[in-house]
Protein backbone atom coordinates (compact mmCIF):
# COMPACT_ATOMS: atom_id res chain seq x y z
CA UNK A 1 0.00 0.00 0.00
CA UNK A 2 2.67 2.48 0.55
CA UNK A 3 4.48 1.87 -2.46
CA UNK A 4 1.31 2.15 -3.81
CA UNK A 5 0.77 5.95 -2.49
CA UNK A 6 4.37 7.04 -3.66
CA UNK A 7 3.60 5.48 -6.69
CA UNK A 8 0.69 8.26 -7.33
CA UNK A 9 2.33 10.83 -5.74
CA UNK A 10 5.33 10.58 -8.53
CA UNK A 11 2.44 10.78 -10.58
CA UNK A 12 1.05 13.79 -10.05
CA UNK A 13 -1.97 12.68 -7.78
CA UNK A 14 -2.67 14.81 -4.55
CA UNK A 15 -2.54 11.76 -1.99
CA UNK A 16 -3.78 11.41 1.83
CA UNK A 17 -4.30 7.94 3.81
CA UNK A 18 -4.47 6.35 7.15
CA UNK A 19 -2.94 3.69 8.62
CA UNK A 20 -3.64 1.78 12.59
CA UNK A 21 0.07 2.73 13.93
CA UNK A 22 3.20 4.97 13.51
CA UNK A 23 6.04 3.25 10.91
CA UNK A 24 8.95 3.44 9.01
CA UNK A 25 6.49 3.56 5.85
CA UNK A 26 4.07 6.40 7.14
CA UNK A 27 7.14 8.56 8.06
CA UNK A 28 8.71 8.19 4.50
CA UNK A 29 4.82 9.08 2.92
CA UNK A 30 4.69 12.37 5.06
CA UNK A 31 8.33 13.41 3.81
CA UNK A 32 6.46 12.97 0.12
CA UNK A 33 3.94 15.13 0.84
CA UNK A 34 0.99 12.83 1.91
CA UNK A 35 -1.14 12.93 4.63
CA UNK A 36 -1.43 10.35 7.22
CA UNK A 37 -3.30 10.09 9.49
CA UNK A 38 -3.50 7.48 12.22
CA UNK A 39 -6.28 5.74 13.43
CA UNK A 40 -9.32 5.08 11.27
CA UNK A 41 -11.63 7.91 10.83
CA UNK A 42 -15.04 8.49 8.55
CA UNK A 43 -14.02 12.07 8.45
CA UNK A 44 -10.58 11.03 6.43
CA UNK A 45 -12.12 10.80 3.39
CA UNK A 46 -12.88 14.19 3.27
CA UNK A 47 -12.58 15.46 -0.52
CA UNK A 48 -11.49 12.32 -1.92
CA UNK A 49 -12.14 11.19 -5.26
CA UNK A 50 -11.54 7.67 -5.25
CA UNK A 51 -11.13 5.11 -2.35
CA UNK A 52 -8.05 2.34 -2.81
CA UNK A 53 -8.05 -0.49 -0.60
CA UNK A 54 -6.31 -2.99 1.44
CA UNK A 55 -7.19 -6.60 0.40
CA UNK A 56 -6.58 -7.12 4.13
CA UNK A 57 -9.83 -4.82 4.89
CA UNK A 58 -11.88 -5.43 7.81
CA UNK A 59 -15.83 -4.58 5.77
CA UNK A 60 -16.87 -2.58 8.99
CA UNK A 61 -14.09 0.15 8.56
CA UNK A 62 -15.41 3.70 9.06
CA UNK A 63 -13.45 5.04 5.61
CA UNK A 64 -14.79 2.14 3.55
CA UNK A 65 -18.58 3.01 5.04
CA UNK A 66 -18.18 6.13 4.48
CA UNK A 67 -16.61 6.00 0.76
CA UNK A 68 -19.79 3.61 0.07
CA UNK A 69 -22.09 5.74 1.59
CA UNK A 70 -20.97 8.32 -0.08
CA UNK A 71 -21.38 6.60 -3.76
CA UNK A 72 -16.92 6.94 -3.79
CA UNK A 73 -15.42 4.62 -5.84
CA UNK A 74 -13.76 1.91 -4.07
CA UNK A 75 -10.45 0.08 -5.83
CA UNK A 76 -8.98 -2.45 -4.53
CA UNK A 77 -4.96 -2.25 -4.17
CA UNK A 78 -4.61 -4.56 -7.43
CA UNK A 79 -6.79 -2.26 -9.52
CA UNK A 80 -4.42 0.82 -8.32
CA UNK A 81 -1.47 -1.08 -9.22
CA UNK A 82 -2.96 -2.45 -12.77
CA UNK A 83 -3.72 1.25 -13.46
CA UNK A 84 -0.44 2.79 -12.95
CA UNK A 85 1.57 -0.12 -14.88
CA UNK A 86 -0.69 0.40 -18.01
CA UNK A 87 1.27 0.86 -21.21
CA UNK A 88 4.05 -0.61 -19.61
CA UNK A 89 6.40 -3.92 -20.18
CA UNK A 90 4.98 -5.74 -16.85
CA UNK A 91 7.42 -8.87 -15.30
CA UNK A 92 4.67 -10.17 -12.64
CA UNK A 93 6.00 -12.23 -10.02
CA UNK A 94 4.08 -15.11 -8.52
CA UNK A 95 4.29 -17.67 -6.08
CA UNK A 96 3.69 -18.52 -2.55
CA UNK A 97 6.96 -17.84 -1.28
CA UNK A 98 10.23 -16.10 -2.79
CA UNK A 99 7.98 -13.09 -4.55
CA UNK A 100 9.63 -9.99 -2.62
CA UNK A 101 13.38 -11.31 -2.76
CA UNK A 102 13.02 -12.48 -6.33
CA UNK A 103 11.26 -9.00 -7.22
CA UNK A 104 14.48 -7.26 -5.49
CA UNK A 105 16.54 -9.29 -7.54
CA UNK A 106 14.93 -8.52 -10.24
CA UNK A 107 15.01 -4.96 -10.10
CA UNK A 108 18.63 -4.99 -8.75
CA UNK A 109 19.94 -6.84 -11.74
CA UNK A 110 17.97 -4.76 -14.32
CA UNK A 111 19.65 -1.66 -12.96
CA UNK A 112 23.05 -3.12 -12.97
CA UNK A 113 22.36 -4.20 -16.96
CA UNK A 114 21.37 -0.96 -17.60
CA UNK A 115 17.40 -0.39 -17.34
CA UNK A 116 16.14 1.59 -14.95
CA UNK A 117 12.54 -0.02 -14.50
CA UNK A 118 9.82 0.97 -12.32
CA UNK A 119 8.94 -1.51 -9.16
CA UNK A 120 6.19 -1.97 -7.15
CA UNK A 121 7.86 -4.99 -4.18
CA UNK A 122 5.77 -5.91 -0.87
CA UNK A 123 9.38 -5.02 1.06
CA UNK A 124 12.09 -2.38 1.06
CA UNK A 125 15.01 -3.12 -1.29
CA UNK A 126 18.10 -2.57 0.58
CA UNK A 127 20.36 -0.72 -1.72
CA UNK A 128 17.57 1.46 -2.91
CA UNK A 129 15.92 2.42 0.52
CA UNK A 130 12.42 2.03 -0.51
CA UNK A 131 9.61 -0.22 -1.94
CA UNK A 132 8.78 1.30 -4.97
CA UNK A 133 9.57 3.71 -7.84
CA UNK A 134 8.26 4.86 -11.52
CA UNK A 135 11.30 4.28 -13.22
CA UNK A 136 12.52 5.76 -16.49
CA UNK A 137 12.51 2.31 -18.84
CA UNK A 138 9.53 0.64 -20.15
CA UNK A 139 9.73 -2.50 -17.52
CA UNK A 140 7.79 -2.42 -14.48
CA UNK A 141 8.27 -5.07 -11.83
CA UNK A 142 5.48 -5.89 -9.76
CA UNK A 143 4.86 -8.53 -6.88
CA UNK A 144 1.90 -10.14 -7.99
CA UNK A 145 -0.03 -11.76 -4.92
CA UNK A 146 -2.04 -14.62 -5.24
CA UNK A 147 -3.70 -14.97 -2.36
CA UNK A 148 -6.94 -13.51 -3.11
CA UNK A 149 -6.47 -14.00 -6.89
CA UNK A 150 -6.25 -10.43 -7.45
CA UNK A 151 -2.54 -10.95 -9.37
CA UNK A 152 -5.04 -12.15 -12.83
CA UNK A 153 -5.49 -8.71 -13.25
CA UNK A 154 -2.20 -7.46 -14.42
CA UNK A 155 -1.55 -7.36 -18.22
CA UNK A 156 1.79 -9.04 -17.66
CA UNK A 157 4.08 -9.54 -20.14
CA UNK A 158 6.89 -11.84 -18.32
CA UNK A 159 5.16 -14.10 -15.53
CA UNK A 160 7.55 -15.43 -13.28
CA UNK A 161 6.36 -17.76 -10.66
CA UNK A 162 8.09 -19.21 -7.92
CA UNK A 163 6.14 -22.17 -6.54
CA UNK A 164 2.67 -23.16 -6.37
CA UNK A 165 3.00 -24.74 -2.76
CA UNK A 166 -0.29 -24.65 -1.18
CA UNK A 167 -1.51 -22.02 0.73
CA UNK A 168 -4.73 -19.36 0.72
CA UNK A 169 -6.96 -22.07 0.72
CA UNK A 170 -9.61 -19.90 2.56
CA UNK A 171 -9.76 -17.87 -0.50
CA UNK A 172 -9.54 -20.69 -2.92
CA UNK A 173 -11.50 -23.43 -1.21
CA UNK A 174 -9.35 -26.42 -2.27
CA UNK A 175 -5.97 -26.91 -3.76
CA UNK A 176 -6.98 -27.48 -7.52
CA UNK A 177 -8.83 -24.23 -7.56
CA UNK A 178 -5.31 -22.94 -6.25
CA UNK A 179 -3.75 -24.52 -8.96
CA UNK A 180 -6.49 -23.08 -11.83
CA UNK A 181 -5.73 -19.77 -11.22
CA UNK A 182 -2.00 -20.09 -11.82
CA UNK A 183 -2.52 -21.52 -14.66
CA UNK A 184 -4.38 -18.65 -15.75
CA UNK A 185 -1.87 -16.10 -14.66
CA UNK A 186 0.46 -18.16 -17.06
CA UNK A 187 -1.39 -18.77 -19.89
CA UNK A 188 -1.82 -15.11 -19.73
CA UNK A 189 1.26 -13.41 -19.85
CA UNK A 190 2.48 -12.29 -23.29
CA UNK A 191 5.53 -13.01 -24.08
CA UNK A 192 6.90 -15.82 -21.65
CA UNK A 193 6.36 -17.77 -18.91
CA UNK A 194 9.47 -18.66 -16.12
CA UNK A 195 8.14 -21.27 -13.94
CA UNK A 196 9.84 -23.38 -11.06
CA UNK A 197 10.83 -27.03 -12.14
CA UNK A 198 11.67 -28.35 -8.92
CA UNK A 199 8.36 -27.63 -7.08
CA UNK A 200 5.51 -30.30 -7.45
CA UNK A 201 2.43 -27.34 -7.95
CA UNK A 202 4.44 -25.46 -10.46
CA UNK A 203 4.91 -28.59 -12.40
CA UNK A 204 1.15 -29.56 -12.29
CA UNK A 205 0.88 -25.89 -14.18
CA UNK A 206 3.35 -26.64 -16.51
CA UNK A 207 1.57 -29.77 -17.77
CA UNK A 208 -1.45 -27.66 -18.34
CA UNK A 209 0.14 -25.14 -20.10
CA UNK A 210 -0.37 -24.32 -24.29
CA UNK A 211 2.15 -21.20 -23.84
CA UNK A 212 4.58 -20.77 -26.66
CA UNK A 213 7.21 -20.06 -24.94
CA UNK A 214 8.21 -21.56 -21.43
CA UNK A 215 11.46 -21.50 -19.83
CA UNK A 216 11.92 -23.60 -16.72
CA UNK A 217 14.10 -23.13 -13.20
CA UNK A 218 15.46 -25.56 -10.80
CA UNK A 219 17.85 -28.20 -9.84
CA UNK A 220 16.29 -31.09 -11.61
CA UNK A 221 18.43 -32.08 -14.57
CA UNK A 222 16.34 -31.11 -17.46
CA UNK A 223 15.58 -27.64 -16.30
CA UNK A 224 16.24 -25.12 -18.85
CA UNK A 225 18.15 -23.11 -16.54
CA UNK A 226 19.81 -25.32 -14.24
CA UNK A 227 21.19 -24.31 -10.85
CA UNK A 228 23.57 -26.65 -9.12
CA UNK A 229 26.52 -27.02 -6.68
CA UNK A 230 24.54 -24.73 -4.45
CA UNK A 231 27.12 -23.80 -1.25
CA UNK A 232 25.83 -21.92 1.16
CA UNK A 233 28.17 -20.55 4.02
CA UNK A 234 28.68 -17.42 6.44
CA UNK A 235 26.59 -14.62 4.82
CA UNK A 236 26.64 -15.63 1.53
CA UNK A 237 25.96 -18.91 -0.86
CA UNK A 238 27.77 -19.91 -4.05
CA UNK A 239 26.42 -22.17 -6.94
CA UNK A 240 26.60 -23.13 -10.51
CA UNK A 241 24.19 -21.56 -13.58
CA UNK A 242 23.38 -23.63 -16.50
CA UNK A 243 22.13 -22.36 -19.67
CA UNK A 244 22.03 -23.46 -22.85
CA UNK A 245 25.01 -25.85 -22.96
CA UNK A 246 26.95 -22.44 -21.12
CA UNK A 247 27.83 -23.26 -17.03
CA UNK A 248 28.41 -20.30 -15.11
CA UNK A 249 29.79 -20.00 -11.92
CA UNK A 250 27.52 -17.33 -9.63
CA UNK A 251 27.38 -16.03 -5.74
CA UNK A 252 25.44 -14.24 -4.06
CA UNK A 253 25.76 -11.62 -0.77
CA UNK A 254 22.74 -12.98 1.13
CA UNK A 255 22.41 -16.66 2.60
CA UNK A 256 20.09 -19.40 2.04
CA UNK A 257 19.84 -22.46 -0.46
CA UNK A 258 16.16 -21.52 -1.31
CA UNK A 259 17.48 -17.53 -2.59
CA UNK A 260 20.19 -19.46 -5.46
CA UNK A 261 16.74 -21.16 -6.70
CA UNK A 262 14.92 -17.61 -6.24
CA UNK A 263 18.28 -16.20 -8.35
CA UNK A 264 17.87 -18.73 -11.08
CA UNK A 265 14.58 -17.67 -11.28
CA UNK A 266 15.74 -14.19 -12.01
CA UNK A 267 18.68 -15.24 -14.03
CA UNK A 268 15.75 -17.04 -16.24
CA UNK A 269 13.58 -14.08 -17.02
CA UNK A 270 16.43 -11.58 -17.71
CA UNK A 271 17.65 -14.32 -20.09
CA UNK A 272 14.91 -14.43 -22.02
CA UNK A 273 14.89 -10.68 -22.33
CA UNK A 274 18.00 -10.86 -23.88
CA UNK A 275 20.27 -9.83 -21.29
CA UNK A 276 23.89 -10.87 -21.20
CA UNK A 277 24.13 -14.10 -18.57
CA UNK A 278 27.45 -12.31 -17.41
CA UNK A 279 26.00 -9.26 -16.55
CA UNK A 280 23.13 -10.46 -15.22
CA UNK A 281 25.00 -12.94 -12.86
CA UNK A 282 27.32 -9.90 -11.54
CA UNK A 283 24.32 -7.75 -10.83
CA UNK A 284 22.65 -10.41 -8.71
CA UNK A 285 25.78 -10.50 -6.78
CA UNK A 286 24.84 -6.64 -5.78
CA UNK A 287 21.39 -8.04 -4.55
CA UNK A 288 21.71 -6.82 -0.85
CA UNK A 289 17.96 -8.66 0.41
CA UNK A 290 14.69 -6.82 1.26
CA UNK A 291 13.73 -5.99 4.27
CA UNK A 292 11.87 -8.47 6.88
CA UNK A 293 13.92 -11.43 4.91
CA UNK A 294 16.17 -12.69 7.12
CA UNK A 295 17.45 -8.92 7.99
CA UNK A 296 19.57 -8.27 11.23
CA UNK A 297 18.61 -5.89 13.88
CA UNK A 298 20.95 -6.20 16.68
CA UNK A 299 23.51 -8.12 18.48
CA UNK A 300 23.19 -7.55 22.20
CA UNK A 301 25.62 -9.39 24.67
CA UNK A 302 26.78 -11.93 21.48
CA UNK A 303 23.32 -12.44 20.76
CA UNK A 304 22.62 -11.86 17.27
CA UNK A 305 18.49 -11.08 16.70
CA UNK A 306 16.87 -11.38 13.25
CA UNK A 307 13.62 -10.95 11.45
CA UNK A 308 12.01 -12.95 8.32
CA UNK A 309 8.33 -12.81 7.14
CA UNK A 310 8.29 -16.09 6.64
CA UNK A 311 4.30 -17.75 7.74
CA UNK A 312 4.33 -20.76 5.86
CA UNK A 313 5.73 -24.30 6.57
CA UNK A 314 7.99 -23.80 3.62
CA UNK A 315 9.17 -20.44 4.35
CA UNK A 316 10.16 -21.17 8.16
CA UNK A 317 12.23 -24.04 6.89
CA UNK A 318 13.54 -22.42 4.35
CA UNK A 319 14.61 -19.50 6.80
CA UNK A 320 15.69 -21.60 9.23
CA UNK A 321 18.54 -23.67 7.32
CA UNK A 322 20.00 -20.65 5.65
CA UNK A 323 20.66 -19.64 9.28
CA UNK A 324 21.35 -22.85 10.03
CA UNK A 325 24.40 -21.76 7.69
CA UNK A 326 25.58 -18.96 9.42
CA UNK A 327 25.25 -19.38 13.18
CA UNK A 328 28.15 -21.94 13.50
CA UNK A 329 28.60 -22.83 16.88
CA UNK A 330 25.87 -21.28 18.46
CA UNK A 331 21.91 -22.05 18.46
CA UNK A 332 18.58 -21.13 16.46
CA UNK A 333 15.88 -19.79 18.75
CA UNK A 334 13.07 -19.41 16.90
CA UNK A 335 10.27 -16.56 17.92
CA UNK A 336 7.04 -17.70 15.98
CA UNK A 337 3.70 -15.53 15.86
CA UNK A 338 1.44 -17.93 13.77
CA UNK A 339 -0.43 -16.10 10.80
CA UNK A 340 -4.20 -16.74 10.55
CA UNK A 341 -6.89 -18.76 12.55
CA UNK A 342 -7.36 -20.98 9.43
CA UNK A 343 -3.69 -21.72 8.88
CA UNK A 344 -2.38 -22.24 12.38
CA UNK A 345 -5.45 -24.76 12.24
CA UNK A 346 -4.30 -26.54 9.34
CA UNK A 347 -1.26 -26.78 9.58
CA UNK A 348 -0.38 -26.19 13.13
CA UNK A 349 1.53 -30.20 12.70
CA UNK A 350 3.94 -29.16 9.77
CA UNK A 351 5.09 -25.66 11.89
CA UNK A 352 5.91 -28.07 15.10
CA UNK A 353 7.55 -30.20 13.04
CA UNK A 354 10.01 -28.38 11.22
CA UNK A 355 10.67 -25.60 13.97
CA UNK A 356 11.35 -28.51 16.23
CA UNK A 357 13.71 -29.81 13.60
CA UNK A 358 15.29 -26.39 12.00
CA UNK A 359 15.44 -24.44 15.07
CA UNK A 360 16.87 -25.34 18.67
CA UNK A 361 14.34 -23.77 20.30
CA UNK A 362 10.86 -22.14 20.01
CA UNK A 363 9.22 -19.23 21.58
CA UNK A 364 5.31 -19.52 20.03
CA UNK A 365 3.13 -16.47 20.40
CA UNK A 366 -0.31 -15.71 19.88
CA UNK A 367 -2.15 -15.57 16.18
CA UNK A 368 -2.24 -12.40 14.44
CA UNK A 369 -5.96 -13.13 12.76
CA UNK A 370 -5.17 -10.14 10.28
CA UNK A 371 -8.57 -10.17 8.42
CA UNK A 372 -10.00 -13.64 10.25
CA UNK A 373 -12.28 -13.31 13.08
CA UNK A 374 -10.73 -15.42 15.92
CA UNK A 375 -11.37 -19.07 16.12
CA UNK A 376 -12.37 -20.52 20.24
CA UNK A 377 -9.68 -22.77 20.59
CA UNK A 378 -7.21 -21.76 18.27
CA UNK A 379 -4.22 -20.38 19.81
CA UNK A 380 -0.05 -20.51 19.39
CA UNK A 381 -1.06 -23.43 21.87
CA UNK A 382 -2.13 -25.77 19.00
CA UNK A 383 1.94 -25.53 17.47
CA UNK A 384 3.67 -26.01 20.74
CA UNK A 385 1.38 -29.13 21.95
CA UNK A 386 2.27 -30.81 18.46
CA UNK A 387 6.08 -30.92 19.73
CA UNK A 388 7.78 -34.19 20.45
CA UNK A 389 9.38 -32.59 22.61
CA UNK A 390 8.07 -30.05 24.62
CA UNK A 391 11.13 -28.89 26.48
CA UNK A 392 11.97 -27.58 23.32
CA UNK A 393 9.42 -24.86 22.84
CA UNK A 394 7.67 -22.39 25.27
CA UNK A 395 4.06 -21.38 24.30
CA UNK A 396 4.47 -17.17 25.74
CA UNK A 397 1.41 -15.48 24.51
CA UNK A 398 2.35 -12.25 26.40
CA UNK A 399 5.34 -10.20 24.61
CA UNK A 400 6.69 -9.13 27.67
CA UNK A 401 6.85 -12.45 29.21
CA UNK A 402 8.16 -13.62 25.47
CA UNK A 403 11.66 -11.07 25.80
CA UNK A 404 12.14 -12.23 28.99
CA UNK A 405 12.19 -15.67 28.35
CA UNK A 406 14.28 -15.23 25.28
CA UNK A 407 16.66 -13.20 27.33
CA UNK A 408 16.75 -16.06 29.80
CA UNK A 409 17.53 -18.83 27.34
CA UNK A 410 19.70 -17.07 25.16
CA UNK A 411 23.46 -17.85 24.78
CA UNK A 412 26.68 -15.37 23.36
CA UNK A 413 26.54 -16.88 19.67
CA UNK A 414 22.92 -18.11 19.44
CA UNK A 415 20.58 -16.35 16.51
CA UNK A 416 16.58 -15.07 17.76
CA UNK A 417 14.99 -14.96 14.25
CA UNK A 418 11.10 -13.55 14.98
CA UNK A 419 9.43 -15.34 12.13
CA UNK A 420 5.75 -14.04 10.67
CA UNK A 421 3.95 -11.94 8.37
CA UNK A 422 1.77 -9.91 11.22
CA UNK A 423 3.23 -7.64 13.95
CA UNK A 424 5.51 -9.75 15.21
CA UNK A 425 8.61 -7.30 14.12
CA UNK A 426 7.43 -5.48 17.06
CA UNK A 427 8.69 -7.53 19.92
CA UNK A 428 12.19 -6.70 18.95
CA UNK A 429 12.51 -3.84 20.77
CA UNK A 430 11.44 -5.45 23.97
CA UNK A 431 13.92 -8.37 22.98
CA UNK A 432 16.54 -6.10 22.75
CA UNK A 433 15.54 -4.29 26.38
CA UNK A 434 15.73 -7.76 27.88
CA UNK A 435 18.76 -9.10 26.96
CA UNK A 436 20.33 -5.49 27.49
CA UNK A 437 19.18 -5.80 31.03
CA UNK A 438 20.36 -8.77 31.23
CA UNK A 439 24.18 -8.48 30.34
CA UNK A 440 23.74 -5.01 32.70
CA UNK A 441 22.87 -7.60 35.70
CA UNK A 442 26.09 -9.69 35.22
């Protein structure tokens, strides 16, 4: 949504909005010139002319009433976004995890090869400070989400898509309705199609694709852009690139096994856009991540504390072995704040599992319901009673009993990774306080 507002602003388009807390983002909108106010308020629509919304929208919200009472027209984010990408070359990227580091990866490596392309990414791109811009060049990058289908709207050109792992399913209803609408957002796309080979749902769309022109990703030998020897260590992970016939070797400055799959990815669509493989690979290399993936926020008495979005199954153990990679000698405590009534429900078995697996130990708060009304019975409790082991994991659904009990388990050397889409970034602060105190009290 912010990148969304500076995206109008550089347009031209007086701009005003309002948003439930102070940030980072509604500090950087004021500096542009738009007014924020916080809190939500019929009276902030005052003279506005149009209405654009968060798909995350609760339907009672005194703006939205108002706008419809009011006969304003009412756009969902999507429709803003589809609107100021017309006329442009549009590289949509979709998938349910890997969108906003492959977008920043994207844009990173078209700048380095000499296009200066406008972006619209759900994070902050460190190295450009921000989580949009017009741009100057006919491309437009834009992460495409699929959760509640609203990425079919885009007239995309390039359609890059990460994985179709399941997830939204409360939007959806089952998995092959999942599955339909990526294969619409394919068959779609103009020119060409860059699609996962490794992952089983992105496969199931590539056997029901006509497209004339497909390129595939992975490690699996007959992917048409092969990535292999993958070494990940310290901060950074090398590996292989193979296309047509041509290996090439490539590293990047951020960790992780799963971002050399999200870089062939990129490699793929830049390739088919004619781009040198060279130059391409070199500009990855100056791909410094996006911000809430796997970004550091302090080390406080050798204790190093980290934040990642990740809220899926595959996301947290994707997260957690590319710190796995990095911490050496010391130990993963993972801070979880389950996303969602309906998917802490679900698949409350798969996040005990691999937490108990991928991190040493767990701190599990409460759910952040976003847009779900809350669910008797389902609490963080329903991950941390699916533990083998439950001296492994401490179910603390008050933050300030959470920092403490982080500060009181934590080691010089061990990694705190908070992990969730919600408001779970928050606790850091108190995280920080606590193990401050703590060293002070030594």
């Amino acid at each position: 949504m912010s990148g969304i507002a500076r995206m109008f602003v550089e347009a031209g388009i007086r701009v005003s909005g309002s948003d439930s807390r102070e940030s980072n983002a509604t500090m950087t909108l004021r500096e542009l010139g738009v007014q924020v106010d916080i809190g939500h308020d019929a009276h902030h629509v005052a003279d506005a002319d149009q209405l654009v919304v968060t798909g995350a929208l609760w339907l009672d919200n005194p703006e939205y009433v108002e706008a419809l009472r009011r006969g304003i027209p009412v756009f969902h984010r999507s429709q803003a976004l589809e609107w100021l990408t017309r006329g442009k070359r549009v590289v949509s990227v979709a998938g349910a995890h890997g969108k906003t580091t492959s977008t920043g990866m994207l844009v990173t490596a078209l700048r380095h090869v000499g296009h200066d392309p406008g972006f619209v990414n759900g994070g902050v791109v460190h190295g450009f400070g921000r989580s949009a811009e017009s741009g100057t060049s006919p491309e437009f990058v834009i992460e495409a989400d699929e959760s509640d289908g609203s990425f079919l709207i885009y007239d995309t050109s390039v359609a890059l898509i990460t994985n179709v792992d399941p997830d939204h399913l409360d939007h959806y209803g089952s998995h092959g309705k999942f599955i339909d609408a990526f294969v619409q957002f394919a068959t779609a796309a103009k020119e060409t199609v860059v699609i996962s080979a490794d992952d089983p749902g992105a496969r199931s769309v590539r056997d029901r694709l006509s497209h004339s022109h497909v390129l595939t990703f992975g490690e699996v030998a007959d992917a048409d852009v092969r990535v292999s020897s993958i070494e990940s260590q310290g901060g950074f992970v090398r590996f292989c690139v193979t296309w047509r016939g041509v290996t090439y070797d490539a590293r990047l400055s951020v960790p992780g096994h799963h971002n050399a799959i999200n870089a062939a990815g990129v490699f793929a669509v830049l390739a088919s856009m004619g781009c040198e493989p060279d130059v391409v690979l070199r500009g990855l290399e100056k791909f410094a991540g996006t911000e809430r993936r796997f970004e550091l926020h302090a080390v406080v008495d050798g204790v190093s504390v980290y934040d990642d979005y990740a809220h899926h199954p595959t996301e947290v153990d994707a997260v957690l072995s590319a710190a796995r990679t990095v911490v050496g000698a010391g130990r993963i405590i993972a801070v979880q704040q389950p996303h969602l009534y309906s998917r802490t429900q679900l698949m409350c078995g798969e996040f005990a599992q691999i937490l108990e697996t991928r991190a040493d130990l767990t701190v599990c708060l409460d759910v952040y319901g976003a847009r779900e009304d809350p669910v008797p019975g389902v609490t963080g409790r329903l991950v941390t009673d699916k533990f083998e082991n439950p001296a492994n994991v401490f179910y603390e659904p008050d933050w300030g009993d959470a920092a403490e009990r982080i500060a009181q388990i934590a080691q010089p050397g061990d990694f705190v990774i908070t992990l969730g889409c919600g408001d779970v970034y928050r606790i850091i602060p108190q995280v920080v306080d606590a193990l401050s105190s703590r060293a002070l009290r030594q």
